[in-house]
PDB file of N, CA and C in Angstrom:
ATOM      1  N   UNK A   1      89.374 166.420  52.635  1.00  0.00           N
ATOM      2  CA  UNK A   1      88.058 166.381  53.222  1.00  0.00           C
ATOM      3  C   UNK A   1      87.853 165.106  54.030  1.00  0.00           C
ATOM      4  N   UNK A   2      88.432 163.829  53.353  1.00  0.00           N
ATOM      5  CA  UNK A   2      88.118 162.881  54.250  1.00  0.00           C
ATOM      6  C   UNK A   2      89.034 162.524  55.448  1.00  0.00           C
ATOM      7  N   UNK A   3      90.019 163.032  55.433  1.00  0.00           N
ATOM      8  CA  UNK A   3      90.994 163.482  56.709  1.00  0.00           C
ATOM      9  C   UNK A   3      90.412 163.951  57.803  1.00  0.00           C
ATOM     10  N   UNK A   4      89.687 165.177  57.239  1.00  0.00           N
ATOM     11  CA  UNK A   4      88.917 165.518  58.516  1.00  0.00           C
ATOM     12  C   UNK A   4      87.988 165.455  58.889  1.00  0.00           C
ATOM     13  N   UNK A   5      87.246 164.411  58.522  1.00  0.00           N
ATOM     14  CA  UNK A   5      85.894 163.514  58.762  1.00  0.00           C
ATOM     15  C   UNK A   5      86.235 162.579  60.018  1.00  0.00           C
ATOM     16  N   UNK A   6      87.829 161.892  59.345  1.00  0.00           N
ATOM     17  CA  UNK A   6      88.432 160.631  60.130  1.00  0.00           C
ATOM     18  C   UNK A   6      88.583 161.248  61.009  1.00  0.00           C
ATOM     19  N   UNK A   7      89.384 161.988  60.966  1.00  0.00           N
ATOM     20  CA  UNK A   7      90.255 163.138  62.375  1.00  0.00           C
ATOM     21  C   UNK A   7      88.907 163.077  63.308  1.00  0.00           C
ATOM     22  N   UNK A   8      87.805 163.788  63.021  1.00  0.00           N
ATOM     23  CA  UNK A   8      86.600 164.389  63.652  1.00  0.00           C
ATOM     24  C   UNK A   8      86.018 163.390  64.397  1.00  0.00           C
ATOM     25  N   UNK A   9      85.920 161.868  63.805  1.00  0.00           N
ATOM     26  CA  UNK A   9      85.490 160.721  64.129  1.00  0.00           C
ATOM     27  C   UNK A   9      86.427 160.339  65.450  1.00  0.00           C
ATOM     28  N   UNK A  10      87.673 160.321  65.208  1.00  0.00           N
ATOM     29  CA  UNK A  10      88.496 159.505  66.537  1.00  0.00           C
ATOM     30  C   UNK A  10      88.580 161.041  67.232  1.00  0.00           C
ATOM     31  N   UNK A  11      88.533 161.644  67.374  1.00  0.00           N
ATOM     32  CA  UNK A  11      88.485 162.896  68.050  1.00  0.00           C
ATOM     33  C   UNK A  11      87.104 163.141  69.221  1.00  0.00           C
ATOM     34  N   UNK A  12      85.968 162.979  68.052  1.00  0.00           N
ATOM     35  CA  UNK A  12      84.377 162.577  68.822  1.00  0.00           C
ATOM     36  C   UNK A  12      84.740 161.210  69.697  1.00  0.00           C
ATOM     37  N   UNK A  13      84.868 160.238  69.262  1.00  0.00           N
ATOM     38  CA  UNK A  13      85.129 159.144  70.221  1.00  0.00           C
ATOM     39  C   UNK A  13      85.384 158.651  71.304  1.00  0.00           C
ATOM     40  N   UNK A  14      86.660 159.152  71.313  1.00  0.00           N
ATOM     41  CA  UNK A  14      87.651 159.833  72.281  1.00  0.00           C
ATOM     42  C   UNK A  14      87.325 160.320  73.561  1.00  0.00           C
ATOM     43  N   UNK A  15      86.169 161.558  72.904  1.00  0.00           N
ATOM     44  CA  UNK A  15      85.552 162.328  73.934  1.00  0.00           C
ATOM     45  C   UNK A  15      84.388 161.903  74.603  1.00  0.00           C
ATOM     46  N   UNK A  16      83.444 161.013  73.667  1.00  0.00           N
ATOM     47  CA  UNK A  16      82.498 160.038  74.243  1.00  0.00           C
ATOM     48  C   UNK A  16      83.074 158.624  75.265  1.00  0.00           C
ATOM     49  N   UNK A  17      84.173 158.333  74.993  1.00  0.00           N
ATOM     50  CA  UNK A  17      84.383 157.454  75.856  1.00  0.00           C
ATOM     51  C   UNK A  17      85.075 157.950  76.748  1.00  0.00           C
ATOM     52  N   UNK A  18      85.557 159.071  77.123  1.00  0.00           N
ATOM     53  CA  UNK A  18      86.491 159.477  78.323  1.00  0.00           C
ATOM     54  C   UNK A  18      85.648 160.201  79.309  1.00  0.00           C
ATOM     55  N   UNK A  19      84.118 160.896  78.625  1.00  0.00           N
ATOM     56  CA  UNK A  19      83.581 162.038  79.283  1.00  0.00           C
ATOM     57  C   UNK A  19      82.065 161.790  79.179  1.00  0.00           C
ATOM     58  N   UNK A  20      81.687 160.198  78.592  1.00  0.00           N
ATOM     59  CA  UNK A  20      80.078 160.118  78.869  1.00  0.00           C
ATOM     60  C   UNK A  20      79.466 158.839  78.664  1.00  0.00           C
ATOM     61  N   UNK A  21      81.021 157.851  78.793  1.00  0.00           N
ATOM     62  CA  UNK A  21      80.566 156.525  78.838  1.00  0.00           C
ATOM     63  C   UNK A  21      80.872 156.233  80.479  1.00  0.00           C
ATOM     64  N   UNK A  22      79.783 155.294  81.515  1.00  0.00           N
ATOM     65  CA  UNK A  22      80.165 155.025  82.687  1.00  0.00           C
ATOM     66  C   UNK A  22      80.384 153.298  82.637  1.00  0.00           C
ATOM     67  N   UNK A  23      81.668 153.425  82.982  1.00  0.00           N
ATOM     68  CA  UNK A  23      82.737 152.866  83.567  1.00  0.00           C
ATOM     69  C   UNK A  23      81.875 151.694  84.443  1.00  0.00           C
ATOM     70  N   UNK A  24      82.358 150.464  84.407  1.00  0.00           N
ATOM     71  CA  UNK A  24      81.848 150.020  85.957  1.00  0.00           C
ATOM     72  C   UNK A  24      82.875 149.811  86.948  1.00  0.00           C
ATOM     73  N   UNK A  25      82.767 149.924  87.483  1.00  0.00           N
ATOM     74  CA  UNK A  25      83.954 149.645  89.295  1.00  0.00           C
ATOM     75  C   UNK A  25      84.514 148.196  88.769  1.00  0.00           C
ATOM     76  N   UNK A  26      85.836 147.955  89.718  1.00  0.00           N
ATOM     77  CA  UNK A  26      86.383 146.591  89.564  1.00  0.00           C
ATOM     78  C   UNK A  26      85.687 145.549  90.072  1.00  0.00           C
ATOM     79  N   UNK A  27      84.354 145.756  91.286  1.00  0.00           N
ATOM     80  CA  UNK A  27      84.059 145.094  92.090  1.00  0.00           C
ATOM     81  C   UNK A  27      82.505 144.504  91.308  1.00  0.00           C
ATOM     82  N   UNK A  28      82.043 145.716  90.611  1.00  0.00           N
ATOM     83  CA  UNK A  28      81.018 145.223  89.545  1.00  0.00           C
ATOM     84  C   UNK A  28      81.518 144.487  88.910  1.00  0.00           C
ATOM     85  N   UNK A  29      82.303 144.578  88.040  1.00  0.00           N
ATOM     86  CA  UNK A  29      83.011 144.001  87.114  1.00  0.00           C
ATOM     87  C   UNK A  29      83.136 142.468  87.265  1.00  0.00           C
ATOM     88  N   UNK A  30      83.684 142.268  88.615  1.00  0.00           N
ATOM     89  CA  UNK A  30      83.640 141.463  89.224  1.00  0.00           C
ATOM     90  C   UNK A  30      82.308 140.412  89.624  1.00  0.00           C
ATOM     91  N   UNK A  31      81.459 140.798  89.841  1.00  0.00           N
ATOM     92  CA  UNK A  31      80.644 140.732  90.132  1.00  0.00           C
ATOM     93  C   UNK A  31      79.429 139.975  89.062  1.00  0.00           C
ATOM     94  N   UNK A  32      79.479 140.852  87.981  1.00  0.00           N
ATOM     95  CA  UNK A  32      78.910 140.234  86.697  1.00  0.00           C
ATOM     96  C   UNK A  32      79.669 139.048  86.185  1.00  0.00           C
ATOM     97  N   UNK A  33      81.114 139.139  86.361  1.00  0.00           N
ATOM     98  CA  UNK A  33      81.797 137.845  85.717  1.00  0.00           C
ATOM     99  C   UNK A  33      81.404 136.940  86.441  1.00  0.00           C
ATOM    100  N   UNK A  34      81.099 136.550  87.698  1.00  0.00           N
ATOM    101  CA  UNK A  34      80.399 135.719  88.435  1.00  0.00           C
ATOM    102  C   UNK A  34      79.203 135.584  87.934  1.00  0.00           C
ATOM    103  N   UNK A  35      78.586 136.459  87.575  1.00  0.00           N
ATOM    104  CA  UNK A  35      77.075 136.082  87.350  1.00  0.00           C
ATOM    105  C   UNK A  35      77.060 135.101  85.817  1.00  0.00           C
ATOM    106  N   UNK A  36      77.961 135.728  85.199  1.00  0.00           N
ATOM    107  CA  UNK A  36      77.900 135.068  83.781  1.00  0.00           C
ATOM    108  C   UNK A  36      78.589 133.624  83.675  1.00  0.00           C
ATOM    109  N   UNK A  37      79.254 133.468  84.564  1.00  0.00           N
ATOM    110  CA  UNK A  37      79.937 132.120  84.678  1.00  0.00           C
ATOM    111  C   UNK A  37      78.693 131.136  85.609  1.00  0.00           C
ATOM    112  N   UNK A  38      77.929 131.673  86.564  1.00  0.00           N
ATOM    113  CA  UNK A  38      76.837 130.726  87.463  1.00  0.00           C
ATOM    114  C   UNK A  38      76.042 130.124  85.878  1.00  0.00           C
ATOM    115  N   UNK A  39      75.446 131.651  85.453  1.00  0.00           N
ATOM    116  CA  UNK A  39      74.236 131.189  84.409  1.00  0.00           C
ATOM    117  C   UNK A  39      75.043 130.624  82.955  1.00  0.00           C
ATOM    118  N   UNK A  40      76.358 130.605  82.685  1.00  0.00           N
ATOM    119  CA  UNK A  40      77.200 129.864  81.638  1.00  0.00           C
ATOM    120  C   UNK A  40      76.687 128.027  82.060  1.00  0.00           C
ATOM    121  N   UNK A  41      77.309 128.017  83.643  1.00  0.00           N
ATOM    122  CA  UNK A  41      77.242 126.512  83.949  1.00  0.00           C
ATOM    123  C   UNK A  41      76.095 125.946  84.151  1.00  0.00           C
ATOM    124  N   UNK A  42      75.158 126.560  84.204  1.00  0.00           N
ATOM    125  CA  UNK A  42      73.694 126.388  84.514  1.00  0.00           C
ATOM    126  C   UNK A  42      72.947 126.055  82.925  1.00  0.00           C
ATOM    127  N   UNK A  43      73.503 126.955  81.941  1.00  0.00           N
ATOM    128  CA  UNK A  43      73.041 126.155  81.039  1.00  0.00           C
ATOM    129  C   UNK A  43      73.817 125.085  80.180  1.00  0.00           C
ATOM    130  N   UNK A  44      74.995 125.409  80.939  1.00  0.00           N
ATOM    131  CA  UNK A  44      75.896 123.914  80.389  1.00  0.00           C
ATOM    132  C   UNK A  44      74.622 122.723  80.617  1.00  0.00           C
ATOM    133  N   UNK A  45      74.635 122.932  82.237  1.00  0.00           N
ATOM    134  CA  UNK A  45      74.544 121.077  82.536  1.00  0.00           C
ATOM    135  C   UNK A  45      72.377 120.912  82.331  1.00  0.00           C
ATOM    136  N   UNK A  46      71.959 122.156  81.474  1.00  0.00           N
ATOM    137  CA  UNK A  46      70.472 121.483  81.236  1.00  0.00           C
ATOM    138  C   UNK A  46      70.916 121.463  79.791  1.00  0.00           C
ATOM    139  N   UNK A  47      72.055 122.301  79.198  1.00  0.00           N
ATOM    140  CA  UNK A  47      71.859 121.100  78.033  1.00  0.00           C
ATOM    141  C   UNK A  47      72.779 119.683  77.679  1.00  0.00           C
ATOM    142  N   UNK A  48      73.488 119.396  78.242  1.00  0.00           N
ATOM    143  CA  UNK A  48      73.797 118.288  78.902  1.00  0.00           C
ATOM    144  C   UNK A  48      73.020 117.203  79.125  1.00  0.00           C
ATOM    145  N   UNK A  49      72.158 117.530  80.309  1.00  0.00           N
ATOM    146  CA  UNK A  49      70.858 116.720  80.500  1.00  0.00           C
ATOM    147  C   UNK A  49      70.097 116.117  78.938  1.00  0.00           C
ATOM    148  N   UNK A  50      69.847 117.701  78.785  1.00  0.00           N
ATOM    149  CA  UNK A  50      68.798 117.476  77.450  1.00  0.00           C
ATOM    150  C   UNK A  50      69.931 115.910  76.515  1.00  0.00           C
ATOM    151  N   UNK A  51      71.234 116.124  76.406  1.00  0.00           N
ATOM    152  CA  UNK A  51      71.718 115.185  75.176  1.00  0.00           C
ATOM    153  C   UNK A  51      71.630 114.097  75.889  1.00  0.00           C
ATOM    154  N   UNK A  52      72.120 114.079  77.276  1.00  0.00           N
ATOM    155  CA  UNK A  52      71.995 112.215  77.843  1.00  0.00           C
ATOM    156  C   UNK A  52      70.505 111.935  77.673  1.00  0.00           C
ATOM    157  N   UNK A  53      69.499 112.522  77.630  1.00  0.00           N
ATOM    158  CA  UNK A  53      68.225 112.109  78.001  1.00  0.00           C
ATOM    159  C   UNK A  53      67.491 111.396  76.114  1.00  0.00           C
ATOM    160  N   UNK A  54      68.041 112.318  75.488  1.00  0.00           N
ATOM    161  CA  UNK A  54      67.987 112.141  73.893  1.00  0.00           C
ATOM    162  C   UNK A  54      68.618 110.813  73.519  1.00  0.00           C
ATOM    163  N   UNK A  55      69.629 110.825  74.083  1.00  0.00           N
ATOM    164  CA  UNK A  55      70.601 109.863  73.755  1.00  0.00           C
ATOM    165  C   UNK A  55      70.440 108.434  74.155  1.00  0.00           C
ATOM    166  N   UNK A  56      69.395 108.656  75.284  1.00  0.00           N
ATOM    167  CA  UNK A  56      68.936 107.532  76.140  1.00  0.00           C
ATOM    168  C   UNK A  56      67.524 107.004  75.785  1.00  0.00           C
ATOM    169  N   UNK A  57      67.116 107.876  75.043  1.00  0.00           N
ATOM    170  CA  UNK A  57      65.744 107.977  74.081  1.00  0.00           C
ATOM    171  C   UNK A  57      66.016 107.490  72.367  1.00  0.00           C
ATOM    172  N   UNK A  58      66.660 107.979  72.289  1.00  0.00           N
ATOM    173  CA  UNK A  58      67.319 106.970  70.731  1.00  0.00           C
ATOM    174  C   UNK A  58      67.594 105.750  70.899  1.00  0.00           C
ATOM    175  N   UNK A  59      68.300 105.704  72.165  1.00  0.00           N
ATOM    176  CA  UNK A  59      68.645 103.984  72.184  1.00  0.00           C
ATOM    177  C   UNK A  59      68.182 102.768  72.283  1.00  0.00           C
ATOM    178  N   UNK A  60      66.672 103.331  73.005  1.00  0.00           N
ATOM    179  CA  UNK A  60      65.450 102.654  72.919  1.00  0.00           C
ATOM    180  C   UNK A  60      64.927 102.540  72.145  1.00  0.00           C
ATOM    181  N   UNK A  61      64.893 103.640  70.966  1.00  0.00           N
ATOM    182  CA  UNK A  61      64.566 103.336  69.814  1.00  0.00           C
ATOM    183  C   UNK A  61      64.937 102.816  69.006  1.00  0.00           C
ATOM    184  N   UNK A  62      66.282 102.812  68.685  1.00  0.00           N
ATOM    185  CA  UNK A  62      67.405 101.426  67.777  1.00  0.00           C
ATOM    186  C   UNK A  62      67.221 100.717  68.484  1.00  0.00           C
ATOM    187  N   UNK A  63      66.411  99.995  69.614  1.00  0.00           N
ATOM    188  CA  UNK A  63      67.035  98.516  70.495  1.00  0.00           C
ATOM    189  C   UNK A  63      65.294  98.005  69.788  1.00  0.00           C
ATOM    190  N   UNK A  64      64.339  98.796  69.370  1.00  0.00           N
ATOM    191  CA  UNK A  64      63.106  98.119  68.728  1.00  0.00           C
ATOM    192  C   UNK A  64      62.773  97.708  67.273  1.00  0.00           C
ATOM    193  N   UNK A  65      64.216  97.994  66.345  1.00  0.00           N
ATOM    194  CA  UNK A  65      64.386  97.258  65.269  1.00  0.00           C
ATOM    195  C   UNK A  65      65.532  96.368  64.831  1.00  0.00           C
TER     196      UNK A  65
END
């Protein structure tokens, strides 16, 4: 019985991803990896900012005791 539960499972699967999942083009594909790498580096360097600015704010504060 549980054979053909499993069976039924990669069988359904199979058929959902070959016949009703959409695909994106190479050029989308493309396209988003760009997007995710702009907004990756974009929040690199504000949080970046944020630690030099912290960091530059603590130091003022250890330099008053």
């Amino acid at each position: 019985m549980a054979r053909f539960k499993i069976k039924e499972y990669i069988k359904e699967s199979y058929d959902e991803l070959m016949h009703k999942v959409s695909w994106p083009s190479w050029s989308e594909l493309q396209n988003s990896a760009i997007v995710v790498f702009v907004a990756s580096l974009i929040v690199a360097m504000i949080i970046f900012m944020m630690d030099i600015s912290f960091e530059n704010v603590l130091k003022q504060y250890y330099k008053l005791f």
